[in-house]
Protein backbone atom coordinates (compact mmCIF):
# COMPACT_ATOMS: atom_id res chain seq x y z
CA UNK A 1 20.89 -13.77 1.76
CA UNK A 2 22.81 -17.15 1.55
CA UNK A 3 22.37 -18.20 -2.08
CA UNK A 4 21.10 -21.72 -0.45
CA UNK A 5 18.81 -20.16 0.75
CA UNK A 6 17.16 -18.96 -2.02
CA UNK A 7 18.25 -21.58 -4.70
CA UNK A 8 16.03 -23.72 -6.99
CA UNK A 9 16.06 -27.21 -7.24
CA UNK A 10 19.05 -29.38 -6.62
CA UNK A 11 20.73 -30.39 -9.86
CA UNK A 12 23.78 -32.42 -8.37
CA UNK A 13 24.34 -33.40 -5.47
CA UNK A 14 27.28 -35.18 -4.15
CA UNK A 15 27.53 -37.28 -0.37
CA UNK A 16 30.55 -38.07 1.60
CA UNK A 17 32.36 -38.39 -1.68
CA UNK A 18 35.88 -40.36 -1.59
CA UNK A 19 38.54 -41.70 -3.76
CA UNK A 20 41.78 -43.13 -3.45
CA UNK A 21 44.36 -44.22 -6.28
CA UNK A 22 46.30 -47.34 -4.73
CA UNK A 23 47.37 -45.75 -1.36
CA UNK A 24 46.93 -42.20 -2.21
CA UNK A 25 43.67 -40.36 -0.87
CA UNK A 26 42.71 -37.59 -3.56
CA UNK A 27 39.18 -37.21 -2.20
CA UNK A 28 37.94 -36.86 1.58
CA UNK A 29 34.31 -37.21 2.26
CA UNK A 30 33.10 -34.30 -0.19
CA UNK A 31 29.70 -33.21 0.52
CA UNK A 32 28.07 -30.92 -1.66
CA UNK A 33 24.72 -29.97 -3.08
CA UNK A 34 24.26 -27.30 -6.46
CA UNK A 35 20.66 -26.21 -7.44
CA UNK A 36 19.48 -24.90 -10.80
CA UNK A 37 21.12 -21.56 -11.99
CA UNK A 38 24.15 -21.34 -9.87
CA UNK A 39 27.70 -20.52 -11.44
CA UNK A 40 30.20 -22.63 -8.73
CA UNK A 41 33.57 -21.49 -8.82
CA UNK A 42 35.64 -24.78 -7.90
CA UNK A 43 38.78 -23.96 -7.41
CA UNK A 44 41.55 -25.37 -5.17
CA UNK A 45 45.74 -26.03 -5.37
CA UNK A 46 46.94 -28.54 -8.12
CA UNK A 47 46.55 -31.84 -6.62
CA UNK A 48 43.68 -30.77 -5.15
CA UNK A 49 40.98 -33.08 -6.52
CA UNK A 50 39.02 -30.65 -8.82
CA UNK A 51 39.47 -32.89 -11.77
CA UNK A 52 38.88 -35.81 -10.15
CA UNK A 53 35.55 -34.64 -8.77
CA UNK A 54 34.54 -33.40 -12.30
CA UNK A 55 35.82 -37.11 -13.96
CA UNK A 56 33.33 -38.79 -11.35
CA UNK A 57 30.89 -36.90 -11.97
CA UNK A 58 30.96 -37.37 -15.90
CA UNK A 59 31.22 -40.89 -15.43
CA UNK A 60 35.08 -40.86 -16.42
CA UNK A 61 36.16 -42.63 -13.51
CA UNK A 62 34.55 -45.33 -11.09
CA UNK A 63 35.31 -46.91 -8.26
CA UNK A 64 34.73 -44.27 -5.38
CA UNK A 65 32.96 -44.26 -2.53
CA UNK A 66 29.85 -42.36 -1.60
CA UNK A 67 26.86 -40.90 -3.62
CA UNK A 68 26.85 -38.64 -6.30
CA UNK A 69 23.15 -37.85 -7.75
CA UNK A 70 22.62 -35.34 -11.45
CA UNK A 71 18.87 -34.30 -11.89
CA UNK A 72 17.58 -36.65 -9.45
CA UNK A 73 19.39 -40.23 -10.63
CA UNK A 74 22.43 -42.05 -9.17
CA UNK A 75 24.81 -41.89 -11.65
CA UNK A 76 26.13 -45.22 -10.20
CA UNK A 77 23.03 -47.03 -11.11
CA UNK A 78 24.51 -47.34 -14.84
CA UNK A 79 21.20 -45.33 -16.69
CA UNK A 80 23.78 -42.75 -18.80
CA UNK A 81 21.18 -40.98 -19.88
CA UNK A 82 21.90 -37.44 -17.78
CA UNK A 83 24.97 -37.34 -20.00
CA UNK A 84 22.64 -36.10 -22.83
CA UNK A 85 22.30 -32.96 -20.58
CA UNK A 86 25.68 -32.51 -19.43
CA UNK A 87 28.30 -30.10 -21.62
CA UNK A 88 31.79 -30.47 -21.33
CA UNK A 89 34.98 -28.34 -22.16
CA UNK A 90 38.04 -29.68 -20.65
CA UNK A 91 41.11 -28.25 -19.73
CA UNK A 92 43.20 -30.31 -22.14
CA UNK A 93 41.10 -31.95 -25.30
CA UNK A 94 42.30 -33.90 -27.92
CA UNK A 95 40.45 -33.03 -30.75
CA UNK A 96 40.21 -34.37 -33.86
CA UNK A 97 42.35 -32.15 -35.98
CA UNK A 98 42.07 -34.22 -38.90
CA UNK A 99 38.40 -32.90 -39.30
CA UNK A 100 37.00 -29.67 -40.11
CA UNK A 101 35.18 -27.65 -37.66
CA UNK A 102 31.80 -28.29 -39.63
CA UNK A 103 32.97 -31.95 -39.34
CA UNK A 104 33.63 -32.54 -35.78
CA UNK A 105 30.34 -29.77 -34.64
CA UNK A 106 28.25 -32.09 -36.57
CA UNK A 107 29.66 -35.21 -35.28
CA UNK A 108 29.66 -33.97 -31.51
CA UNK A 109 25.99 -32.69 -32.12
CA UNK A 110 24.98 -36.06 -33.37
CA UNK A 111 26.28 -37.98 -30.14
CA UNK A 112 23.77 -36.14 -28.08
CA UNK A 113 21.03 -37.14 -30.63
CA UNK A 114 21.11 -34.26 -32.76
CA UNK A 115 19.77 -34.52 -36.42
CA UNK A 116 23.35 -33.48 -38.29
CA UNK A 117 20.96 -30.51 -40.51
CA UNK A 118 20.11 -29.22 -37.35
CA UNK A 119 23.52 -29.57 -35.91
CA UNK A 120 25.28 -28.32 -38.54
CA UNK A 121 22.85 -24.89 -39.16
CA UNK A 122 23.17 -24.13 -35.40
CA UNK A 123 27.10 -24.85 -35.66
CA UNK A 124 27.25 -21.89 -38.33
CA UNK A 125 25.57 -19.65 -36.72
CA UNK A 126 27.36 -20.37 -33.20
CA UNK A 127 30.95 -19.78 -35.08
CA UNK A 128 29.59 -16.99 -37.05
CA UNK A 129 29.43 -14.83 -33.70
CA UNK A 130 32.45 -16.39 -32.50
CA UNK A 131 34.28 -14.50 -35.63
CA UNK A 132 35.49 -18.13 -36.77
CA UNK A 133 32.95 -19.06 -39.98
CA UNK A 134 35.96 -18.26 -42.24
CA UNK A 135 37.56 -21.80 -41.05
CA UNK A 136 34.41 -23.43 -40.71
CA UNK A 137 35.56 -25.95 -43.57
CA UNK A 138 39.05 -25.65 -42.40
CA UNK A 139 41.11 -28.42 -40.89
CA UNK A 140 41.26 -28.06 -37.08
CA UNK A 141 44.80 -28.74 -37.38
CA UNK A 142 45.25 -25.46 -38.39
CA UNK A 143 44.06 -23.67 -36.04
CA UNK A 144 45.15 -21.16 -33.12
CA UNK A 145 44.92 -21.78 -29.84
CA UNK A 146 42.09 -19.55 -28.85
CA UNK A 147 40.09 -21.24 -32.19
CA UNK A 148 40.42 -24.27 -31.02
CA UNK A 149 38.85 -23.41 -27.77
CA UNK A 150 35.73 -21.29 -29.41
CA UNK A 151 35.16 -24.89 -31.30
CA UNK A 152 35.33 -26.47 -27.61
CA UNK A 153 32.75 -24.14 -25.85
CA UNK A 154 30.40 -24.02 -29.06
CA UNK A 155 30.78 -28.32 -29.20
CA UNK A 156 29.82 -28.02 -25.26
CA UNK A 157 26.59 -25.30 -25.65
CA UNK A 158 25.42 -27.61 -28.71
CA UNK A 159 23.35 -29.64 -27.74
CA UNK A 160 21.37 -27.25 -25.26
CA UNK A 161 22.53 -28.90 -22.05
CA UNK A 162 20.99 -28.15 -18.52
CA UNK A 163 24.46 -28.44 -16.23
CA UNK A 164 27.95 -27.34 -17.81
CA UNK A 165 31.41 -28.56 -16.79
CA UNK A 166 33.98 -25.76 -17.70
CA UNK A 167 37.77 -26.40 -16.98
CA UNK A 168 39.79 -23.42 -17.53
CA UNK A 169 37.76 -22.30 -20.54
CA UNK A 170 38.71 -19.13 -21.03
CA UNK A 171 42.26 -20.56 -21.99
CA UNK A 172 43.77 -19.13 -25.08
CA UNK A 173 40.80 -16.48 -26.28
CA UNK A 174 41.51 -12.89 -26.86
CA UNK A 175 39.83 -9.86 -24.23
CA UNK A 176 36.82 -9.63 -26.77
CA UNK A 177 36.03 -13.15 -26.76
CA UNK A 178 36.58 -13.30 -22.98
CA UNK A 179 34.17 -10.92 -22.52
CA UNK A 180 31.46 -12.65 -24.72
CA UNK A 181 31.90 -16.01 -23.00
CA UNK A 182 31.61 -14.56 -19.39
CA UNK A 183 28.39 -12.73 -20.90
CA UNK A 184 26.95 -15.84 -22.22
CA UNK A 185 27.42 -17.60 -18.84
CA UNK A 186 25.90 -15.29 -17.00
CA UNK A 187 22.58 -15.25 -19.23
CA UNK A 188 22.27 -19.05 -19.51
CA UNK A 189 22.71 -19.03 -15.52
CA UNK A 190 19.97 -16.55 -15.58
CA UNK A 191 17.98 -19.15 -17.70
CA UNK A 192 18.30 -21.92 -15.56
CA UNK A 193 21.28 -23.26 -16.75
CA UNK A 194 23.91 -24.96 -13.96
CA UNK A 195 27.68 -24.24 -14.47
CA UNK A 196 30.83 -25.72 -12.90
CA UNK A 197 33.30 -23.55 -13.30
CA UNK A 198 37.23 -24.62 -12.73
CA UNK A 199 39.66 -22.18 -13.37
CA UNK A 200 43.28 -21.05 -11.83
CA UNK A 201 42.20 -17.20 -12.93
CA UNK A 202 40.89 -16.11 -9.45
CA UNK A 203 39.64 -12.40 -10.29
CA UNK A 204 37.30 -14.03 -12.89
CA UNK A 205 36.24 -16.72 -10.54
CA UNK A 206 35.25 -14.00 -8.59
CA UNK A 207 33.29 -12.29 -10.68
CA UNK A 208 31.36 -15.03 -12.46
CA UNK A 209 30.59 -16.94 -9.65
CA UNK A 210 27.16 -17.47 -7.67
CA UNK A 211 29.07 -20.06 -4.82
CA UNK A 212 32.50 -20.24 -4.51
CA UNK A 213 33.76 -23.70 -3.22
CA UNK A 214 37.26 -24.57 -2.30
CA UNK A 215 39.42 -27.91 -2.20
CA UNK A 216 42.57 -27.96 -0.38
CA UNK A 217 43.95 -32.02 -0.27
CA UNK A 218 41.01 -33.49 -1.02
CA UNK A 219 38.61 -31.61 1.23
CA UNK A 220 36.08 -29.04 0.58
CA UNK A 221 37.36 -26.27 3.27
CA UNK A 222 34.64 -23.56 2.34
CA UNK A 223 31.56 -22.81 0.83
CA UNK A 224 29.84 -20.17 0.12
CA UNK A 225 29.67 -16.52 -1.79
CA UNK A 226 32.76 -14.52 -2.54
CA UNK A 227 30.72 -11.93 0.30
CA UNK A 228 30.78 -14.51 2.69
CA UNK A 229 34.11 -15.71 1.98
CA UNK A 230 35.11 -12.38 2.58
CA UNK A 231 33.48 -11.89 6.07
CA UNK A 232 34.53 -15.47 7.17
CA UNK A 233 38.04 -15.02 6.39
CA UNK A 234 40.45 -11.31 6.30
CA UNK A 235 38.89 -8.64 4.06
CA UNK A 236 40.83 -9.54 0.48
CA UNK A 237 40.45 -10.72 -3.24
CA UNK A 238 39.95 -14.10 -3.67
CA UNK A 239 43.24 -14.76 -4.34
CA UNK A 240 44.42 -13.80 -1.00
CA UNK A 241 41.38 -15.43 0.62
CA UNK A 242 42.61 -18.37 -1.56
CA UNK A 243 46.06 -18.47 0.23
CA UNK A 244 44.75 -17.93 4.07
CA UNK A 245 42.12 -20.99 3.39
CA UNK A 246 45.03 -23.50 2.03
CA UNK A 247 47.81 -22.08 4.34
CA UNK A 248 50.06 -20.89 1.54
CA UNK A 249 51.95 -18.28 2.35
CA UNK A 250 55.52 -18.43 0.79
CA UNK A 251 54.79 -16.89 -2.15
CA UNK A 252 56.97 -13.39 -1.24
CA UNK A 253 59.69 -16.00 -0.35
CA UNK A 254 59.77 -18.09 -3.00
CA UNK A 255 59.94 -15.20 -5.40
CA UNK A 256 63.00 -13.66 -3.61
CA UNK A 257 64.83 -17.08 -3.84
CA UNK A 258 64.12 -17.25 -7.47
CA UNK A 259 65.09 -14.14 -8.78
CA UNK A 260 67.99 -14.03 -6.82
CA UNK A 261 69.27 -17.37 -8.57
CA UNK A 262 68.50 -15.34 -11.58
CA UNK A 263 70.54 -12.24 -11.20
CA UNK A 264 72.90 -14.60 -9.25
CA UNK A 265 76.66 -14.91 -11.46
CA UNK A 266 77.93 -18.19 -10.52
CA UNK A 267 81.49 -17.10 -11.78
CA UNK A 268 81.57 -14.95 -9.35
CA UNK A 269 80.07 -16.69 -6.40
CA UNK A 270 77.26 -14.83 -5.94
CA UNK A 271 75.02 -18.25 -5.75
């Protein structure tokens, strides 16, 4: 059955979405509508748009054109209350290293209006299963990569929220930890929860994912379940499906040229 079909409530919903930087067109007329418990894989070519979509839609960037509605309200009607039930881990986030983890869970927890007791007990126990409580009073700074992200996904899963915005957060964390996180999306999904997933990893895309929806130069060119994707398009994974959908198909080529320069001796005029 199409997942529309059968889907809850809408929780966003966007409407002939478009945006333009100066004379560059990053966004088409995206129309799109995600209901309550869906995991959306949103993936597309660098350059695509993904980002930008996700910035709008956090209120990061105005001045577009078109309609984008979270839990019923026009975002551009300047109420930011939804952002109380929005979580966010970026792909890149500056965080404030300076801080301990205690330090910047408790601050993050008390700009969605949490009470920094409660904030800072649920904090513990979060990086308790995350394996991290023995730098829970540590500097940030010091951290590893794949810390640093745990801190991100716990600071984003604080607060409770209803609709998550993940960009490439599996970046950095060990198999284990990989394994938990997909595991924990899947159960708040089954909750009620709404994810937005971004992420260049297309195998776990594929298997996380409710909808997959792709962007190729600003446009949303499908929609639907990996299944469907699959009987739309030539039987592949996602990846390949990935490549028919934005026309790439150079890849073979492009690796011959390259490691040919490699192995190439200029000395001897082999380049």
């Amino acid at each position: 059955m199409n997942i529309i079909e059968s889907a809850g409530k809408p929780i966003l919903e966007i409407k002939n979405l478009s945006k333009d930087f100066g004379n560059n067109r990053v966004l088409t007329g995206i129309d799109l509508t995600v209901y309550e418990g869906e995991i959306i894989g949103y993936i597309g070519p660098n350059g695509a748009g993904k980002s930008t979509t996700v910035k709008i839609m956090l209120g990061l960037i105005d001045d577009y054109n078109g309609q984008i509605t979270i839990f019923g309200e026009n975002i551009a009607a300047g109420d930011q209350t939804y952002k109380k039930r929005i979580g966010y881990v970026p792909e890149t986030a500056d965080l404030y290293e300076n801080l301990t983890a205690q330090e910047y869970l408790v601050f993050i927890g008390e700009l969605y209006g949490m009470e920094a007791e409660e904030a800072d007990w649920k904090a513990l126990k979060l990086v308790r299963l995350f394996e991290i409580d023995n730098v829970y009073h540590t500097r940030i700074a010091s951290f590893s990569k794949g810390m640093k992200q745990k801190v991100l996904i716990i600071s984003s899963l604080l607060h409770n929220p209803d609709l998550l915005f993940l960009d490439e957060p599996l970046s950095g964390l060990d198999a284990n930890s990989v394994m938990v996180v997909k595991e924990i999306l899947a159960q708040l999904a089954a909750q009620g929860k709404t994810i937005f997933y971004s992420s260049h990893i297309m195998d776990v895309v594929e298997k996380i994912s409710h909808r997959i929806v792709l962007l190729s130069e600003g446009k949303l060119v499908a929609d639907g379940s990996f299944e469907e994707l699959k009987q739309q398009n030539i039987e592949g994974s996602l990846e390949e499906i990935f490549n028919q959908l934005t026309g790439f198909d150079r890849h073979k080529q492009i690796a011959e040229e390259f490691t040919a320069i490699v192995q190439g001796d200029r000395k001897n005029g082999q380049l």
